[in-house]
Protein backbone atom coordinates (compact mmCIF):
# COMPACT_ATOMS: atom_id res chain seq x y z
CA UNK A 1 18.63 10.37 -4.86
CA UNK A 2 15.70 7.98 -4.83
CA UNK A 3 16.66 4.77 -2.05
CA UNK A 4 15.15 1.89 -4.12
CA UNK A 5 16.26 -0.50 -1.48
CA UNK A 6 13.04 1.02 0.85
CA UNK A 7 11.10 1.46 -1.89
CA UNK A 8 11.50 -2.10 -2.82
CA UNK A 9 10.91 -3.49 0.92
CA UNK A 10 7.44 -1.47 1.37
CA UNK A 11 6.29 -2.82 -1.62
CA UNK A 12 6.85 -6.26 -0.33
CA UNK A 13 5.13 -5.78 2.71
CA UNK A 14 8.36 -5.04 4.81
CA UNK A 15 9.78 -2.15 6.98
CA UNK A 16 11.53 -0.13 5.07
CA UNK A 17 14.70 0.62 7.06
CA UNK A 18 15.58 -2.84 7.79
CA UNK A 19 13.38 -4.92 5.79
CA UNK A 20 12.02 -7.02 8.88
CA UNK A 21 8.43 -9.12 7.93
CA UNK A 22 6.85 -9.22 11.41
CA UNK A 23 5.25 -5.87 11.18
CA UNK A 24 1.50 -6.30 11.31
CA UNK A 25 -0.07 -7.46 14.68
CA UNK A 26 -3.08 -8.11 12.57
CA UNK A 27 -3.98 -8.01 8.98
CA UNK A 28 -5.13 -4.40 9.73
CA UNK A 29 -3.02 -3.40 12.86
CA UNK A 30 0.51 -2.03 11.95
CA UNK A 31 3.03 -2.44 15.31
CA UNK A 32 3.88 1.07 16.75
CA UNK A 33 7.44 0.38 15.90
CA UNK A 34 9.95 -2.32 13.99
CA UNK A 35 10.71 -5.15 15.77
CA UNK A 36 13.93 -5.41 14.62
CA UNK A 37 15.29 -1.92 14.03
CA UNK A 38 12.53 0.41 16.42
CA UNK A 39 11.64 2.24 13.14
CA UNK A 40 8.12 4.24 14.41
CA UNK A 41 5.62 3.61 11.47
CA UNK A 42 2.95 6.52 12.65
CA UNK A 43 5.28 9.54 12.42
CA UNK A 44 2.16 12.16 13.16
CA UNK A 45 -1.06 12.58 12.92
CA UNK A 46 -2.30 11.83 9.64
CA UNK A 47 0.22 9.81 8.47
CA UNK A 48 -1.29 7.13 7.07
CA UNK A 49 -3.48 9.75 4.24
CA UNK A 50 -0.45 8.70 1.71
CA UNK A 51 -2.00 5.07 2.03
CA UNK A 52 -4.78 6.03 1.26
CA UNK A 53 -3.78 7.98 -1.59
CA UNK A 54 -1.96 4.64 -2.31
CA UNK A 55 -4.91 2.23 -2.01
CA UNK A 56 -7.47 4.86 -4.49
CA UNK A 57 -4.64 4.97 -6.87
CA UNK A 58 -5.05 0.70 -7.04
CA UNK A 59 -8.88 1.52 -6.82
CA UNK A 60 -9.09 3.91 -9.90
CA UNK A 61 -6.84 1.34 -11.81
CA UNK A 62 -8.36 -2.30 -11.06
CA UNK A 63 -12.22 0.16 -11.72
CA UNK A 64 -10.67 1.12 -15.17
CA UNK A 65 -9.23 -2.62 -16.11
CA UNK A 66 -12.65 -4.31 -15.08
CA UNK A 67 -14.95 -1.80 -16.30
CA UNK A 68 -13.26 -1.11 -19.46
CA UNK A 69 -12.10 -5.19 -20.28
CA UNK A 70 -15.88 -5.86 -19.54
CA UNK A 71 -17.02 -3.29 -22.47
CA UNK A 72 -14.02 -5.00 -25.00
CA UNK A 73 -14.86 -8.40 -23.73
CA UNK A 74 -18.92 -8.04 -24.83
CA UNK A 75 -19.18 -4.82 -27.21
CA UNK A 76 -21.60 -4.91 -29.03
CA UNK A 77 -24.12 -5.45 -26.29
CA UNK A 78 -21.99 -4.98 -23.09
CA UNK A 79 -24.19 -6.61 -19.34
CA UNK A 80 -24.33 -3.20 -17.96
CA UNK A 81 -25.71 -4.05 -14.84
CA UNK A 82 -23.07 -6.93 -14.56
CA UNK A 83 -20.57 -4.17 -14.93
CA UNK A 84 -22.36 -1.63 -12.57
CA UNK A 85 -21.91 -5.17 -10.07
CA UNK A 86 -18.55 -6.14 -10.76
CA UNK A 87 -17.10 -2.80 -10.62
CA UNK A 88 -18.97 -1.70 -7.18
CA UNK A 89 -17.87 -5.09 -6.32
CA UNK A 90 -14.28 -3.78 -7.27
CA UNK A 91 -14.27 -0.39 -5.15
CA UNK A 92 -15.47 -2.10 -1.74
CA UNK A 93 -13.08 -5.02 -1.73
CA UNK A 94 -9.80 -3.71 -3.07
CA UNK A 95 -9.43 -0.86 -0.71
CA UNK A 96 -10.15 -3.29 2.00
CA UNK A 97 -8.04 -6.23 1.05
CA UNK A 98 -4.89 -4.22 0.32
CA UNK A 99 -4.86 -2.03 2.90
CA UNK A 100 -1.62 -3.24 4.51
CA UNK A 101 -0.14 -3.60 1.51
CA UNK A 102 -0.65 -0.22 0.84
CA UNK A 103 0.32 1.47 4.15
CA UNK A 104 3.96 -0.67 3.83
CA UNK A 105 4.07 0.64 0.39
CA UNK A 106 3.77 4.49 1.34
CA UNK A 107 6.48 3.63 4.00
CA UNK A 108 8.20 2.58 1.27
CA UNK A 109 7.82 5.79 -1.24
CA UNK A 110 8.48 8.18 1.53
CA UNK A 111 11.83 6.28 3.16
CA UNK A 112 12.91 6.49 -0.59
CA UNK A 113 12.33 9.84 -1.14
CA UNK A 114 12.88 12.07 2.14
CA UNK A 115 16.51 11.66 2.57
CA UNK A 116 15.69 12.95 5.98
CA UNK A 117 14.19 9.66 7.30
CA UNK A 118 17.06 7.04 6.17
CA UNK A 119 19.22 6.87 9.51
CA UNK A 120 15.92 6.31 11.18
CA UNK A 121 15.30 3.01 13.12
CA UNK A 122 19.08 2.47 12.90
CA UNK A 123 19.18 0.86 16.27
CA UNK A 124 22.24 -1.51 16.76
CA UNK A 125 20.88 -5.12 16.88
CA UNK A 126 21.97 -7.59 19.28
């Protein structure tokens, strides 16, 4: 059974387990572990490929929407090297800029769908 609760957390840029906000050190720097409920964010080596995964997925979309609204928005005679711009454009600054969104969001998708990982970072809180 799919735990929309985490899911719904790591997309807003939370933990997961305990939905805590103070995560980040710095807009790229993830803490070792929750602040609030010791969750450890880098389970293993490698880890962090399903952000990745996560960020090209946003990539190939916000690519298709500005390539492909550029071609409706000026067919017949579409500015294709304002296109070849604004979509190169698009593929070095999304990656970059939602980054951390995108590492809280794997979190996210695997706390909701590894049943192993939800007592995790259950650390009484004082």
């Amino acid at each position: 059974m799919v735990d929309g609760s985490a899911l719904s957390r790591g997309l807003r840029k939370r933990c997961p387990v305990c939905g805590e906000k103070d995560i980040f050190a710095s807009f790229f720097t993830i803490r070792e572990h929750c602040p609030d409920c010791g969750l450890e964010f880098e389970r293993e080596e490698g880890y962090w490929l399903g952000a990745m995964v996560v960020a090209m997925g946003l990539v190939i979309v916000a690519f298709t929407v500005v390539f492909l609204g550029g071609i409706a928005l000026t067919w017949p005679d579409p500015p294709w090297t304002t296109l070849l711009i604004a979509t190169i454009g698009v593929n070095l600054v999304v990656p970059v800029a939602l980054y951390p969104w995108c590492m809280t969001a794997w979190m996210g998708l695997h706390h909701a769908f590894v049943t192993s990982n939800r007592d995790e970072g259950s650390a009484p809180r004082y």
